[in-house]
Each structure stands twice: as structure tokens, then as C-alpha cells.
N, C-alpha and C. Protein backbone atom coordinates (compact mmCIF):
# COMPACT_ATOMS: atom_id res chain seq x y z
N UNK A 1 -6.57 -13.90 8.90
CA UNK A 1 -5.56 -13.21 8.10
C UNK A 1 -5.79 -13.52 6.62
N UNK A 2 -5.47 -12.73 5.77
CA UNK A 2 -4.93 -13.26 4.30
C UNK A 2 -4.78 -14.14 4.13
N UNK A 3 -5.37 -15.13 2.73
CA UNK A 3 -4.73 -16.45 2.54
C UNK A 3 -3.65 -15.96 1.86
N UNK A 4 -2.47 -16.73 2.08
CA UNK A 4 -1.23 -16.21 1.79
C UNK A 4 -0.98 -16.26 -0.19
N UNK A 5 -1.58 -17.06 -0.70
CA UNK A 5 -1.55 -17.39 -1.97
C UNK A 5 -2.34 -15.64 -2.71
N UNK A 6 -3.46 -15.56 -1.93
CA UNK A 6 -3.88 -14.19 -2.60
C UNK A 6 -3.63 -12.60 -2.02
N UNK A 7 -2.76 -13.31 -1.31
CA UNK A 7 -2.90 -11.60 -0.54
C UNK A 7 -1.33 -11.58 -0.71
N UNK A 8 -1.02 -9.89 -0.45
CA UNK A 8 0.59 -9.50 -0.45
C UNK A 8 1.48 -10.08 0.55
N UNK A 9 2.67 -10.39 0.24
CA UNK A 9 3.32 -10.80 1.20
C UNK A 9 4.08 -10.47 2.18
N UNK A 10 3.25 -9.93 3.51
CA UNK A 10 4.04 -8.76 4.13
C UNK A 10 3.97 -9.36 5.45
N UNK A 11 4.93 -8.93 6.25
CA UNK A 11 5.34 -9.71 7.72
C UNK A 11 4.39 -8.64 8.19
N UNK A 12 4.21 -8.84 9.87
CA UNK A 12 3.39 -7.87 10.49
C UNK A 12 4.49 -6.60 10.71
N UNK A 13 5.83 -7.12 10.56
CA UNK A 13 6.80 -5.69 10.77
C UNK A 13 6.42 -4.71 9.86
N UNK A 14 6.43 -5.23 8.83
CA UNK A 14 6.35 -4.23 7.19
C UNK A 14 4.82 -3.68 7.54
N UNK A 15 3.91 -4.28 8.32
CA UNK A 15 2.59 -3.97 8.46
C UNK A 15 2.59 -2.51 9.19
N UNK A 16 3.28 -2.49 10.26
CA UNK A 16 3.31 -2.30 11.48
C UNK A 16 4.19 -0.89 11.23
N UNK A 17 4.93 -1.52 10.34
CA UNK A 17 5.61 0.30 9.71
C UNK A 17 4.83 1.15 9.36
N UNK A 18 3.90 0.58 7.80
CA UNK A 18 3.42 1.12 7.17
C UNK A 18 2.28 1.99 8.21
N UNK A 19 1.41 1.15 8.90
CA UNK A 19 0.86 2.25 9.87
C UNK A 19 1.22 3.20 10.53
N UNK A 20 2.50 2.77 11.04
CA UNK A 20 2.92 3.93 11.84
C UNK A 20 3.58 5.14 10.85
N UNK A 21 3.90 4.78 9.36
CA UNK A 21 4.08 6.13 8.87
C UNK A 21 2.84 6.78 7.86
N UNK A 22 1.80 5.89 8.28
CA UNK A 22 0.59 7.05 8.19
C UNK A 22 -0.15 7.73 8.86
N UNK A 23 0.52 7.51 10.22
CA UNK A 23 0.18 8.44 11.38
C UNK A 23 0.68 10.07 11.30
N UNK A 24 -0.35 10.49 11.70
CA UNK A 24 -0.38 11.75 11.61
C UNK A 24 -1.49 12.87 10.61
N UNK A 25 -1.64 13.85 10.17
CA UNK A 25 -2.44 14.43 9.72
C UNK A 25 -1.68 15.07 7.87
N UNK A 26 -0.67 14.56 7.55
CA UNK A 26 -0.39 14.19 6.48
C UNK A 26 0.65 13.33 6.01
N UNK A 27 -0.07 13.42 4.37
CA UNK A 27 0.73 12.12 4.05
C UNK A 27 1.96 12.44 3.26
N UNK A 28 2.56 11.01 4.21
CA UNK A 28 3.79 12.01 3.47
C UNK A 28 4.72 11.36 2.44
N UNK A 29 5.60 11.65 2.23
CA UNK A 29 6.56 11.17 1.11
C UNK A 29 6.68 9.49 1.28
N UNK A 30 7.36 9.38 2.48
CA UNK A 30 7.95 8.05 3.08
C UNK A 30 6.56 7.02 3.17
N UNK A 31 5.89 7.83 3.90
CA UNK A 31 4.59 6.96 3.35
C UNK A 31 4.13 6.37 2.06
N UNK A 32 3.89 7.05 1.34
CA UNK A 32 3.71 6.60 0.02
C UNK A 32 4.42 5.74 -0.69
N UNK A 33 6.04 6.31 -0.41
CA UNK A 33 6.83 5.34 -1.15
C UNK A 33 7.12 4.01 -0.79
N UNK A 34 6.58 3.25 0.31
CA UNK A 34 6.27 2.30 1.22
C UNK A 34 5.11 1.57 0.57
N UNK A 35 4.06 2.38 0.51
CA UNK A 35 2.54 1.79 -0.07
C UNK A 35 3.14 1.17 -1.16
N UNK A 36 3.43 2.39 -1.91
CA UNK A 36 3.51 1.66 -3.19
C UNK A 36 4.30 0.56 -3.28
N UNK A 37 5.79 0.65 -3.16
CA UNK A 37 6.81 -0.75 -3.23
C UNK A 37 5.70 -1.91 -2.56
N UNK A 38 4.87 -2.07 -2.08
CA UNK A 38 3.97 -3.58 -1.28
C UNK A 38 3.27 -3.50 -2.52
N UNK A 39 2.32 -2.75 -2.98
CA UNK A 39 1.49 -2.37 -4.11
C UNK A 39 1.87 -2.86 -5.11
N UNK A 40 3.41 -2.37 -6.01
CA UNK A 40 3.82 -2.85 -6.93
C UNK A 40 3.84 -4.37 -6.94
N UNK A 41 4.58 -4.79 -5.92
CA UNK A 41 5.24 -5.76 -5.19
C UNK A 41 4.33 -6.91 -5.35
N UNK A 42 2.73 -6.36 -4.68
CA UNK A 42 1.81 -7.45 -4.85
C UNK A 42 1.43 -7.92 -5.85
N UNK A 43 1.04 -6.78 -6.64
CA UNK A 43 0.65 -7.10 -8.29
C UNK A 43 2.07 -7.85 -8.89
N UNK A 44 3.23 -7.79 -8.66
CA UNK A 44 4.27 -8.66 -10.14
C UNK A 44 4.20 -9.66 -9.01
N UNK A 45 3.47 -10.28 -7.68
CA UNK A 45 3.53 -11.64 -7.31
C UNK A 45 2.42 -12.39 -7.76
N UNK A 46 1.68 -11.41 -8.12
CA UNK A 46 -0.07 -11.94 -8.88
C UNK A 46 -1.37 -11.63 -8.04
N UNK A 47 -0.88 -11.11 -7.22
CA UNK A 47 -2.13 -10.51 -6.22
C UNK A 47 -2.95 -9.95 -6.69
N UNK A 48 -4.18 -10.56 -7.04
CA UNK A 48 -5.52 -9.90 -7.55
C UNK A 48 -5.93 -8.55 -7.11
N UNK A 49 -5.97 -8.43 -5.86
CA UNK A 49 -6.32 -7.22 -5.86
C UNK A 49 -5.98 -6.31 -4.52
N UNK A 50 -4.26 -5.73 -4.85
CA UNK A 50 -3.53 -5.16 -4.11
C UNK A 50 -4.45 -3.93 -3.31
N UNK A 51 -4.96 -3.34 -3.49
CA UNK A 51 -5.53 -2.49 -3.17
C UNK A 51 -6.40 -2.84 -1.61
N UNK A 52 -7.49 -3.94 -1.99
CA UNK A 52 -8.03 -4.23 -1.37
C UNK A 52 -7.68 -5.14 -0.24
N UNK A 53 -6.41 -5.91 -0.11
CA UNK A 53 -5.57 -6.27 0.70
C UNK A 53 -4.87 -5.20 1.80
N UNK A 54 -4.30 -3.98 1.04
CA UNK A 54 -3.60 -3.17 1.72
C UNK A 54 -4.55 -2.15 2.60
N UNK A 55 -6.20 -2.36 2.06
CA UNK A 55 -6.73 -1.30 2.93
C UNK A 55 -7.02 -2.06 3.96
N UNK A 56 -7.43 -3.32 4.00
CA UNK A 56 -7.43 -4.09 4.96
C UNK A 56 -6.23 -3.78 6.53
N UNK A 57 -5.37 -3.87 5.68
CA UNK A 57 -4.38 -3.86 6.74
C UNK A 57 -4.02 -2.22 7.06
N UNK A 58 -4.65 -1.44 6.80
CA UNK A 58 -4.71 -0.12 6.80
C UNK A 58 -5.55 0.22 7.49
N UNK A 59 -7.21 -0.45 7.95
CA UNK A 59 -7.89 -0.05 8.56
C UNK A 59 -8.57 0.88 7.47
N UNK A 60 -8.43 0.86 6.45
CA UNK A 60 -9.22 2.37 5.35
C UNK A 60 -9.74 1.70 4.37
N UNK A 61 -10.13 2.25 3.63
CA UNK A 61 -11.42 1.79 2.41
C UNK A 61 -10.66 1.94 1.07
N UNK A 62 -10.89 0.47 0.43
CA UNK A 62 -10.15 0.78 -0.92
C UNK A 62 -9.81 1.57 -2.07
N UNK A 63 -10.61 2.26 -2.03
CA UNK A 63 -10.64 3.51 -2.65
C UNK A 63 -9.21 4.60 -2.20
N UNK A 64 -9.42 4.26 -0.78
CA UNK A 64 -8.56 5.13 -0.13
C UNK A 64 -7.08 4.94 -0.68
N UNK A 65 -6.99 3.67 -0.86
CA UNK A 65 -5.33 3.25 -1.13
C UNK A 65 -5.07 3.43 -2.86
N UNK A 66 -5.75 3.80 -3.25
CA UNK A 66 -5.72 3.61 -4.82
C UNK A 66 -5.89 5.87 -4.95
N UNK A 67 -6.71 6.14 -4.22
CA UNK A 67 -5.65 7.62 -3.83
C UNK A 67 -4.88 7.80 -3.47
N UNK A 68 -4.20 7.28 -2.52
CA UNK A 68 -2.84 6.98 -2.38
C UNK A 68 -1.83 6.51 -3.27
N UNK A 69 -2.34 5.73 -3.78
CA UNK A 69 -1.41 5.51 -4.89
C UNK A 69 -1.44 6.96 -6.39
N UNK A 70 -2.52 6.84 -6.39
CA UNK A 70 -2.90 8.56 -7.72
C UNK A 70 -1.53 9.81 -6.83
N UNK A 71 -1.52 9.95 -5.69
CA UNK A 71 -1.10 10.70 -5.03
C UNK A 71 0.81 10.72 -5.52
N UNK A 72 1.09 9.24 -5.10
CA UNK A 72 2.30 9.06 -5.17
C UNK A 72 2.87 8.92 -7.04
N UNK A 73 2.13 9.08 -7.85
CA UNK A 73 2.08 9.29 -8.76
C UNK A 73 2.53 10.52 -9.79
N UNK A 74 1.18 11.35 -8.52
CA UNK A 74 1.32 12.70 -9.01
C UNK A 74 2.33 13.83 -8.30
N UNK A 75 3.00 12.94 -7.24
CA UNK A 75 4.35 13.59 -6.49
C UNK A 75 5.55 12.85 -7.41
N UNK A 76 5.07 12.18 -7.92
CA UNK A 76 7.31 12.01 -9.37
C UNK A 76 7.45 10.75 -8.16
N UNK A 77 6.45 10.47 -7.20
CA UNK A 77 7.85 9.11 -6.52
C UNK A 77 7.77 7.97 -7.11
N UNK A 78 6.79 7.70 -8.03
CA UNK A 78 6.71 6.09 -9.34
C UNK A 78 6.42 6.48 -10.11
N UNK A 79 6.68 5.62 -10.95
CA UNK A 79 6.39 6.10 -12.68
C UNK A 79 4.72 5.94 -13.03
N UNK A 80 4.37 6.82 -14.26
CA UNK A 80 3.17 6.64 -14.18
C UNK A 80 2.88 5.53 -15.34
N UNK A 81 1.52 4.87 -15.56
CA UNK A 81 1.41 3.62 -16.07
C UNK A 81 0.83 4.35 -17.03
């Protein structure tokens, strides 16, 4: 698993959500707004590199989650940086 000092701090419940609301063949609102709150979340705890933590636990490629995040961006559900 994650060493807990560098990785986000997420129970396997919060894990276990997040997969199950990226099931399916799109993505959707609730999804995203999930990613991101762990995303944000990780980075203001100091997590080097949120991204690459969350694809981990996603089963997907980092890249992938950082479109995901561009995504939830470009739908108004977080502010943009």
C-alpha cells in the first residue's frame, strides 16, 4: 500500500466509492467531484504527487487522472487555478 506519509489519505471505503462511481461508460459529474475533493485534499496535506497516487488506486495511468481533473474543471465543478 501507500506509505501513509506520501500518499493521500483515503480509507479503502472512500477507495471503493470512487471506483464504483467510475463505473460505467461515462464520466460523470459525481465522479469527478469525488476525484477531485481526494486530489485537492492530497495536495493541501503535502502529497507530492496526487495524481499518481490516485491512478494507482484507480487501476489507470496518470495522465488519466489529471484529465480528469482538466475535465472537472472544464464542467464549472472547481475552480480553475
Amino acid at each position: 500500500m501507500i506509505d501513509a506519509l506520501r500518499g493521500p489519505k483515503m480509507t479503502d471505503a472512500e477507495i471503493a466509492e470512487l471506483r464504483a462511481l467510475r463505473e460505467g461508460k461515462r464520466v460523470t459529474d459525481a465522479f469527478l467531484v469525488r476525484l477531485a475533493t481526494h486530489f485537492m485534499q492530497a495536495e493541501a496535506d503535502g502529497v507530492l504527487n496526487p495524481a499518481r497516487h490516485l491512478a494507482e488506486y484507480l487501476g489507470v495511468q496518470r495522465q488519466t487522472v489529471l484529465t480528469y481533473m482538466r475535465m472537472a474543471r472544464n464542467r464549472g465543478l472547481i475552480a480553475r487555478r
